[in-house]
PDB file of N, CA and C in Angstrom:
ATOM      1  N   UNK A   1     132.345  67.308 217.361  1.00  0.00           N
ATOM      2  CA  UNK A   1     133.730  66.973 217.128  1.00  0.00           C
ATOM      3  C   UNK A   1     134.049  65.651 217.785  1.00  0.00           C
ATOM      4  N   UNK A   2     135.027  64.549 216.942  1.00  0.00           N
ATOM      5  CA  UNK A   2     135.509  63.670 218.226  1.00  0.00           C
ATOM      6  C   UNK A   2     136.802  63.953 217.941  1.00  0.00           C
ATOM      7  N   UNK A   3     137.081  63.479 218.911  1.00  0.00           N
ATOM      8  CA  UNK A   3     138.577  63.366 219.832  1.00  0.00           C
ATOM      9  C   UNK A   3     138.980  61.562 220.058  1.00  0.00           C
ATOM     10  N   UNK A   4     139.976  61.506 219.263  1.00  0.00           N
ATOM     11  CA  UNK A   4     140.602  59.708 220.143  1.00  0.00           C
ATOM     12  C   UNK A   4     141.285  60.102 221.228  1.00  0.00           C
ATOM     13  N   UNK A   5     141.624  58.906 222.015  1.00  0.00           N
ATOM     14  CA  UNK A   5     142.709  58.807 223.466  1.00  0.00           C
ATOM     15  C   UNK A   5     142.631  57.867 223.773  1.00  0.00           C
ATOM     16  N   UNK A   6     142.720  57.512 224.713  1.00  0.00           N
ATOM     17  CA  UNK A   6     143.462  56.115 225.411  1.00  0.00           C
ATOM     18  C   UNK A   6     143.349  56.422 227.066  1.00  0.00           C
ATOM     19  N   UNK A   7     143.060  55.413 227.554  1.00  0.00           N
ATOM     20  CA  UNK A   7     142.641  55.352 228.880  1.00  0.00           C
ATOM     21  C   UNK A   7     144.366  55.034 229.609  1.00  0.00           C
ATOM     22  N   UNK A   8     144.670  55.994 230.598  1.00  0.00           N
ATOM     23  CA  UNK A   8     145.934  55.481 231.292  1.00  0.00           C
ATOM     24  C   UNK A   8     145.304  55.640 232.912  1.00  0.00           C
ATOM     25  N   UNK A   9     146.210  54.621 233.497  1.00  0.00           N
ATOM     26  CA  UNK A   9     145.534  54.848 234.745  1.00  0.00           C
ATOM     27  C   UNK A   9     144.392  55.035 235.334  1.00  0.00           C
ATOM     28  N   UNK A  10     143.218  54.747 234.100  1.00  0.00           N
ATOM     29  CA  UNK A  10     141.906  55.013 234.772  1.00  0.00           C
ATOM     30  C   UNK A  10     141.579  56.483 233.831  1.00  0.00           C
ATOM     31  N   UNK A  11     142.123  57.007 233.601  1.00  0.00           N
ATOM     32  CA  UNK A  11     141.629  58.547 232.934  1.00  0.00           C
ATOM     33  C   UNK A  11     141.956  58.934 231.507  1.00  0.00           C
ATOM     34  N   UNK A  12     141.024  59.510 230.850  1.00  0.00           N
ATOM     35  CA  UNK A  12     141.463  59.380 229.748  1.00  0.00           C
ATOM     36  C   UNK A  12     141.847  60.697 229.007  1.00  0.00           C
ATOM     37  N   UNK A  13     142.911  60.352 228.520  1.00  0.00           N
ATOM     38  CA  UNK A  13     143.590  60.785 227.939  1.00  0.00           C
ATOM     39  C   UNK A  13     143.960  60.989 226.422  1.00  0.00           C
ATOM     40  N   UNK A  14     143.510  62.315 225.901  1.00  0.00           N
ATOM     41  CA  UNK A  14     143.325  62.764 224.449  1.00  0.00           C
ATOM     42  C   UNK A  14     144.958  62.494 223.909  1.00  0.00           C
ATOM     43  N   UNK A  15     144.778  61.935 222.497  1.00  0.00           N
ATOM     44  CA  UNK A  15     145.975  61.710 221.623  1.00  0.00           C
ATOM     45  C   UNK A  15     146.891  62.977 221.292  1.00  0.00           C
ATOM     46  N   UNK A  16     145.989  64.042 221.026  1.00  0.00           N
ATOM     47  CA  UNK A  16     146.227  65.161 220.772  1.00  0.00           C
ATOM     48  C   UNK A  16     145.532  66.222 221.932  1.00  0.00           C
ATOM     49  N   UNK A  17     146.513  67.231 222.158  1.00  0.00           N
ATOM     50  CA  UNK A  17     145.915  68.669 222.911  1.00  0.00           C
ATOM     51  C   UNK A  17     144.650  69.292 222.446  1.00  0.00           C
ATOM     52  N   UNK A  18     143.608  69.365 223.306  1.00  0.00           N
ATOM     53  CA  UNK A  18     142.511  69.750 222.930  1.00  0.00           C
ATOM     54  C   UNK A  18     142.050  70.553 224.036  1.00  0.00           C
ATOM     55  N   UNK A  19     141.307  71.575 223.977  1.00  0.00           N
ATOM     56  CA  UNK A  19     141.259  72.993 224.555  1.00  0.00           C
ATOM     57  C   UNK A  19     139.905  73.081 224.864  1.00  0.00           C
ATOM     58  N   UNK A  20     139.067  72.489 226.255  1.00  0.00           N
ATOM     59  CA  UNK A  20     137.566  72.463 226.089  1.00  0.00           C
ATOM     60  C   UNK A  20     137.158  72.865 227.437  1.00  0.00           C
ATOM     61  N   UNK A  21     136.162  73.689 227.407  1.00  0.00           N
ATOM     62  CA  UNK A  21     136.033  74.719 228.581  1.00  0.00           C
ATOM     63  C   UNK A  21     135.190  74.093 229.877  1.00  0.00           C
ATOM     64  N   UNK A  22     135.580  74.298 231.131  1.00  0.00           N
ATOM     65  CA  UNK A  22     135.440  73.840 231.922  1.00  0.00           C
ATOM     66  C   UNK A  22     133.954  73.391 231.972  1.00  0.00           C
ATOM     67  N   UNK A  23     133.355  72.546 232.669  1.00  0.00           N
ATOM     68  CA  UNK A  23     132.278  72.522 232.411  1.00  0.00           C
ATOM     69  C   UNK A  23     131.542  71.967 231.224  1.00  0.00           C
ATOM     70  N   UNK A  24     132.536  71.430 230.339  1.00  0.00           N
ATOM     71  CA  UNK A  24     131.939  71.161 229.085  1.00  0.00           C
ATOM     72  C   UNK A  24     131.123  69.393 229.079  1.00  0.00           C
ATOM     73  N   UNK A  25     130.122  68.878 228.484  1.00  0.00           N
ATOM     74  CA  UNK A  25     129.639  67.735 228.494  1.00  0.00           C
ATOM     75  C   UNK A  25     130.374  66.976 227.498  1.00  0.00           C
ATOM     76  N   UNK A  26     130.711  66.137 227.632  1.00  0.00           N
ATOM     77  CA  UNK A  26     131.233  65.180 226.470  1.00  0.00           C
ATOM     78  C   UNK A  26     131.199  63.692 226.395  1.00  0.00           C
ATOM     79  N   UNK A  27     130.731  62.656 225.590  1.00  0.00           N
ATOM     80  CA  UNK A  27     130.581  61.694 225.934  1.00  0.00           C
ATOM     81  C   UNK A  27     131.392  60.414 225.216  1.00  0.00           C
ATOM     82  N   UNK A  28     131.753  59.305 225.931  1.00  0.00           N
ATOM     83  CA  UNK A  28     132.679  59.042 225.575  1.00  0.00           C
ATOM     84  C   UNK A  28     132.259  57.145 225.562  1.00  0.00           C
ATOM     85  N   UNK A  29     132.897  56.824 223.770  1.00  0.00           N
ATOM     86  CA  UNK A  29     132.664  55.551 223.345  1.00  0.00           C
ATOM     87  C   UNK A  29     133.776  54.467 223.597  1.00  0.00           C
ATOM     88  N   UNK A  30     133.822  53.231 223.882  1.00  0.00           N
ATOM     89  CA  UNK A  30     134.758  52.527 223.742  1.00  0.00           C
ATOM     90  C   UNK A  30     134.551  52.154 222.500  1.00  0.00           C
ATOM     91  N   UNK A  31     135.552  52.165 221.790  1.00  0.00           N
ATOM     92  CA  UNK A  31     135.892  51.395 220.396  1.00  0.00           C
ATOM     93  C   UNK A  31     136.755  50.064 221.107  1.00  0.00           C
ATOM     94  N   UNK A  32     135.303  48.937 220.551  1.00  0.00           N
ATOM     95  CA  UNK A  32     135.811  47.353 220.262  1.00  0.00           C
ATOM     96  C   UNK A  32     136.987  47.368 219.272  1.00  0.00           C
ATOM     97  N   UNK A  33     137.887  46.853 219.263  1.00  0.00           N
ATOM     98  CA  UNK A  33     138.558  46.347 218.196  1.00  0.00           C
ATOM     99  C   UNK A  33     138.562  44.494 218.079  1.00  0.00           C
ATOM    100  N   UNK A  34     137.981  44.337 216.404  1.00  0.00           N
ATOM    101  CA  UNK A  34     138.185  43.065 216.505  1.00  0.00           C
ATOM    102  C   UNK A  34     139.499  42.310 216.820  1.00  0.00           C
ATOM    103  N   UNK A  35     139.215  41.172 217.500  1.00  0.00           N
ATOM    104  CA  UNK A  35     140.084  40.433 218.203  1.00  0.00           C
ATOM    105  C   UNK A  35     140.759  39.498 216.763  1.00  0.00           C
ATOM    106  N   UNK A  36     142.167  39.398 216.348  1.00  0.00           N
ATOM    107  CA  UNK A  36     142.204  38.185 215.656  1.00  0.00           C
ATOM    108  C   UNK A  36     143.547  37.666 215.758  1.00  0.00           C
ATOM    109  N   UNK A  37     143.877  36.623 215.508  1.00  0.00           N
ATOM    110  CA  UNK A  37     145.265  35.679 215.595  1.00  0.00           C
ATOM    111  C   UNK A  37     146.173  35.905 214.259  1.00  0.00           C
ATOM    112  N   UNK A  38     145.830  36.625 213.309  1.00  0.00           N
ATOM    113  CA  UNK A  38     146.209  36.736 212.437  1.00  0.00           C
ATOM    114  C   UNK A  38     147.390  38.270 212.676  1.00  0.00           C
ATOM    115  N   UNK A  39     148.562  37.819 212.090  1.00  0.00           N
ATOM    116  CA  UNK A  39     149.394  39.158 212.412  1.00  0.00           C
ATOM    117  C   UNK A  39     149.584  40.103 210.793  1.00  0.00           C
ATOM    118  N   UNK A  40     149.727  41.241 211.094  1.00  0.00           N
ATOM    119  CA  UNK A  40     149.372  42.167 209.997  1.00  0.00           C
ATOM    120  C   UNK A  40     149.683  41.794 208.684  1.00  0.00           C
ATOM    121  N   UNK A  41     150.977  41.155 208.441  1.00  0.00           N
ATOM    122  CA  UNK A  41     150.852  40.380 207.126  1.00  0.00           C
ATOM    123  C   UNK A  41     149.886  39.283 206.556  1.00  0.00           C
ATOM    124  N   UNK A  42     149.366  38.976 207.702  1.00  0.00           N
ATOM    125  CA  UNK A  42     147.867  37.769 206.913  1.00  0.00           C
ATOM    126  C   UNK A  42     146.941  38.181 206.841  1.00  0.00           C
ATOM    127  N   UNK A  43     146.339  39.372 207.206  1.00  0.00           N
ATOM    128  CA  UNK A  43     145.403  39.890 206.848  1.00  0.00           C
ATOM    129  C   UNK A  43     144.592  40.548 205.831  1.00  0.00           C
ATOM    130  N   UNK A  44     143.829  39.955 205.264  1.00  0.00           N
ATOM    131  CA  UNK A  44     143.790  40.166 203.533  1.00  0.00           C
ATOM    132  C   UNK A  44     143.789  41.697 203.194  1.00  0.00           C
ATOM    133  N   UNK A  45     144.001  41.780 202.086  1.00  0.00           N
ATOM    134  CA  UNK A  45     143.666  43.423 201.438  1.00  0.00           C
ATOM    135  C   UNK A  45     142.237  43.459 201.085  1.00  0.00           C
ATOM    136  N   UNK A  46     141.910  44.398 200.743  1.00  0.00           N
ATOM    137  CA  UNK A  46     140.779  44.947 200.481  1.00  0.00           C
ATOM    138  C   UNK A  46     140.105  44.235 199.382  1.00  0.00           C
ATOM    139  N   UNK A  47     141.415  43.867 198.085  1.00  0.00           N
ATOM    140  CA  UNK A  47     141.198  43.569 196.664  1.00  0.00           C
ATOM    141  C   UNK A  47     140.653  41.913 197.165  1.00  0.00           C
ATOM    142  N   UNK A  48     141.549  41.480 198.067  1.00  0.00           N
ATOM    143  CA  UNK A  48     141.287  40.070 198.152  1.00  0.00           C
ATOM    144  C   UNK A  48     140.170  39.859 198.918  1.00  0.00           C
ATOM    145  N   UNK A  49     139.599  41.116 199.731  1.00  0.00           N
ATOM    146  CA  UNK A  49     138.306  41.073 200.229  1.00  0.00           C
ATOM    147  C   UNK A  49     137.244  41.074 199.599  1.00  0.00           C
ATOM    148  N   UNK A  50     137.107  41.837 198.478  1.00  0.00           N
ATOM    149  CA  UNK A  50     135.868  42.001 197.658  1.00  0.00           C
ATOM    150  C   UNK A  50     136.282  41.251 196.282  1.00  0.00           C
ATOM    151  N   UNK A  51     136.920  40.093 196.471  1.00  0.00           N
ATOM    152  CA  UNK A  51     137.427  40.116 194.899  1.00  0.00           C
ATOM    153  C   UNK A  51     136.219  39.130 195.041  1.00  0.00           C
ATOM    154  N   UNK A  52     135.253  38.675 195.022  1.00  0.00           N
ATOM    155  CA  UNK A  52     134.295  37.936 194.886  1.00  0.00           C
ATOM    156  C   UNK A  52     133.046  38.450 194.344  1.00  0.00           C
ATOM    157  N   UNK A  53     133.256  39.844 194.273  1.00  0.00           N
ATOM    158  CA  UNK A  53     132.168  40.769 194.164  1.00  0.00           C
ATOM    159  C   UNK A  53     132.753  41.728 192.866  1.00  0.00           C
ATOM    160  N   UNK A  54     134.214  41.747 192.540  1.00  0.00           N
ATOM    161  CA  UNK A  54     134.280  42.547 191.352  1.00  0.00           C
ATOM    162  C   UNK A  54     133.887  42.087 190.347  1.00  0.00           C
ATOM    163  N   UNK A  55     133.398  43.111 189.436  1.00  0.00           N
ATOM    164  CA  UNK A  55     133.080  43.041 188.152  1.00  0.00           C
ATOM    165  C   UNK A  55     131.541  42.593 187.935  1.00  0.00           C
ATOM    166  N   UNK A  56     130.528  41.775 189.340  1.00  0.00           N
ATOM    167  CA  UNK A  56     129.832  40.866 188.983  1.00  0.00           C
ATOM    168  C   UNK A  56     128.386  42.092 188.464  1.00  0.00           C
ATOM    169  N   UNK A  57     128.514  43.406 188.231  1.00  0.00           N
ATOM    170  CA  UNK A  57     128.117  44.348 187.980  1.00  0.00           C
ATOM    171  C   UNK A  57     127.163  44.144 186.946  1.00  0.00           C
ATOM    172  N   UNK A  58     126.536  43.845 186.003  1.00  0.00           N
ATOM    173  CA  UNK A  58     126.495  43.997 184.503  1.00  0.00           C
ATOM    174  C   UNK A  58     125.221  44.564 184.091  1.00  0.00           C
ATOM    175  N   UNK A  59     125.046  45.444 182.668  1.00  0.00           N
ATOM    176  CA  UNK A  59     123.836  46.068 182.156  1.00  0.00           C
ATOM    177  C   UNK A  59     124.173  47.870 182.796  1.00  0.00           C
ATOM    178  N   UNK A  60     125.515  48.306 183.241  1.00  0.00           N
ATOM    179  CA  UNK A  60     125.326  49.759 183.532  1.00  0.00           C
ATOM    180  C   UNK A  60     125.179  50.898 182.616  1.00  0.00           C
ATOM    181  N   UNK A  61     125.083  51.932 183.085  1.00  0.00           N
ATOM    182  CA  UNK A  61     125.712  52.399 181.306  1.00  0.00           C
ATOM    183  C   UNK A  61     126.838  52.980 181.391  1.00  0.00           C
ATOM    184  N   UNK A  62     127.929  52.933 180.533  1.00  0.00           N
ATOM    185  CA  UNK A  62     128.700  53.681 180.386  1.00  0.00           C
ATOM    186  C   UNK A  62     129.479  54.171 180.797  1.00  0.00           C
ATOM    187  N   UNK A  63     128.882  55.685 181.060  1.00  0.00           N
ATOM    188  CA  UNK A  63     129.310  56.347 182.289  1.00  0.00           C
ATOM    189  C   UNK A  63     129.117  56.352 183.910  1.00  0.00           C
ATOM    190  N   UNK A  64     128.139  55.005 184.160  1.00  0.00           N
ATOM    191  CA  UNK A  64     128.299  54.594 185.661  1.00  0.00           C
ATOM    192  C   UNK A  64     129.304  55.089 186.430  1.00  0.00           C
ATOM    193  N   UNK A  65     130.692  54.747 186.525  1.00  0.00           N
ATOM    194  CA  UNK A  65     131.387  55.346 187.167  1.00  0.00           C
ATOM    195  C   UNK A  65     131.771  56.568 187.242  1.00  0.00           C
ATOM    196  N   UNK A  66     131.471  57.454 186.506  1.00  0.00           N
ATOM    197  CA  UNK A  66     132.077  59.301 186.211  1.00  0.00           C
ATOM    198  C   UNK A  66     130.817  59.464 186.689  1.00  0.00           C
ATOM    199  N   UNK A  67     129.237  58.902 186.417  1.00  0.00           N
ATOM    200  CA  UNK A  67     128.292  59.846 186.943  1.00  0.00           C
ATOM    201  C   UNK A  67     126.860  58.595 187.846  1.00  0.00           C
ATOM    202  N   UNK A  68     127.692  58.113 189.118  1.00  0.00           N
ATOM    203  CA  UNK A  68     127.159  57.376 189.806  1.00  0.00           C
ATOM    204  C   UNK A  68     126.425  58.191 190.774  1.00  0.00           C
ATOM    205  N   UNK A  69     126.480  59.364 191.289  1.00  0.00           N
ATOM    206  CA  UNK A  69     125.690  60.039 191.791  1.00  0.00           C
ATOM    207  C   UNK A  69     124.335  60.153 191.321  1.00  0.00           C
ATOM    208  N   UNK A  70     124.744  60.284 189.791  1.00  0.00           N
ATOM    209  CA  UNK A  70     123.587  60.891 189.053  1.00  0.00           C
ATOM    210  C   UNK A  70     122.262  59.670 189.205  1.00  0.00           C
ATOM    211  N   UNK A  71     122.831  58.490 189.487  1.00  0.00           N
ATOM    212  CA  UNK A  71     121.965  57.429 188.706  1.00  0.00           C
ATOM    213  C   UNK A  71     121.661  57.044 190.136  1.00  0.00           C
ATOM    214  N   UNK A  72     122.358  57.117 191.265  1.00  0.00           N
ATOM    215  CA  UNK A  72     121.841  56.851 192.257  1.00  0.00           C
ATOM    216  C   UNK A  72     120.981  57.511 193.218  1.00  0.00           C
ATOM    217  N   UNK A  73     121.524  59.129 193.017  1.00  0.00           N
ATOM    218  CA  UNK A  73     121.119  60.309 193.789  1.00  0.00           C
ATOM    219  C   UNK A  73     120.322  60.810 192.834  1.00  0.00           C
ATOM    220  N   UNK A  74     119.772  60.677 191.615  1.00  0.00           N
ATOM    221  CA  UNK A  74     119.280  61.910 191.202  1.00  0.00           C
ATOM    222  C   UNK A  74     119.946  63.209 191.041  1.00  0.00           C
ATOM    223  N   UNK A  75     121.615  63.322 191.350  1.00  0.00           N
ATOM    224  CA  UNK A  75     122.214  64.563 190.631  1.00  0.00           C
ATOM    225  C   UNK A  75     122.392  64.684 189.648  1.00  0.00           C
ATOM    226  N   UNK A  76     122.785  66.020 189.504  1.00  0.00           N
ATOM    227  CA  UNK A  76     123.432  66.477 187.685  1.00  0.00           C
ATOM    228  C   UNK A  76     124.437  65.573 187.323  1.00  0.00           C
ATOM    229  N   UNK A  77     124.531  65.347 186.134  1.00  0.00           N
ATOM    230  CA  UNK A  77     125.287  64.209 185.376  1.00  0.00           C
ATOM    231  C   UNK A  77     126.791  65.601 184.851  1.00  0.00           C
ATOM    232  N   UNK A  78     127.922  65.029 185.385  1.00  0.00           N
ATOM    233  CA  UNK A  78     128.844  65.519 185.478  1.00  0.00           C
ATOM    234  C   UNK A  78     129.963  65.727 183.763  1.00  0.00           C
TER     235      UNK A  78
END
């Protein structure tokens, strides 16, 4: 299971109530967050992130998208 929180005072502290028995091992990651100067409105969308990469696809068949498992995984074709 993970758990987020936030460090106050040195100790950290779960976002949410969580119920874990004394004694329990648990280990715990800092999440980097990238650093940037840009404030939430300049930060591109997703579309404007990959728009360099849509469409450049070509030769699929068809149903690529309804049965991309199939063609990638080897599953049943849906």
């Amino acid at each position: 299971m993970t758990y987020r929180g936030h460090v106050r005072n040195g100790v950290v502290v779960p976002d949410e109530p969580v119920q874990l028995p004394d004694g329990a091992e648990v280990e715990i990651a800092v999440i980097k967050r990238p650093e940037t100067d840009l404030t939430p409105d300049e930060i591109p969308t997703l579309y404007e992130r990959l728009e360099s990469v849509i469409g450049i696809a070509e030769g699929l068949p068809e149903d690529f998208a309804a049965n991309h498992d199939h063609y990638a995984h080897s599953r049943p074709v849906t």
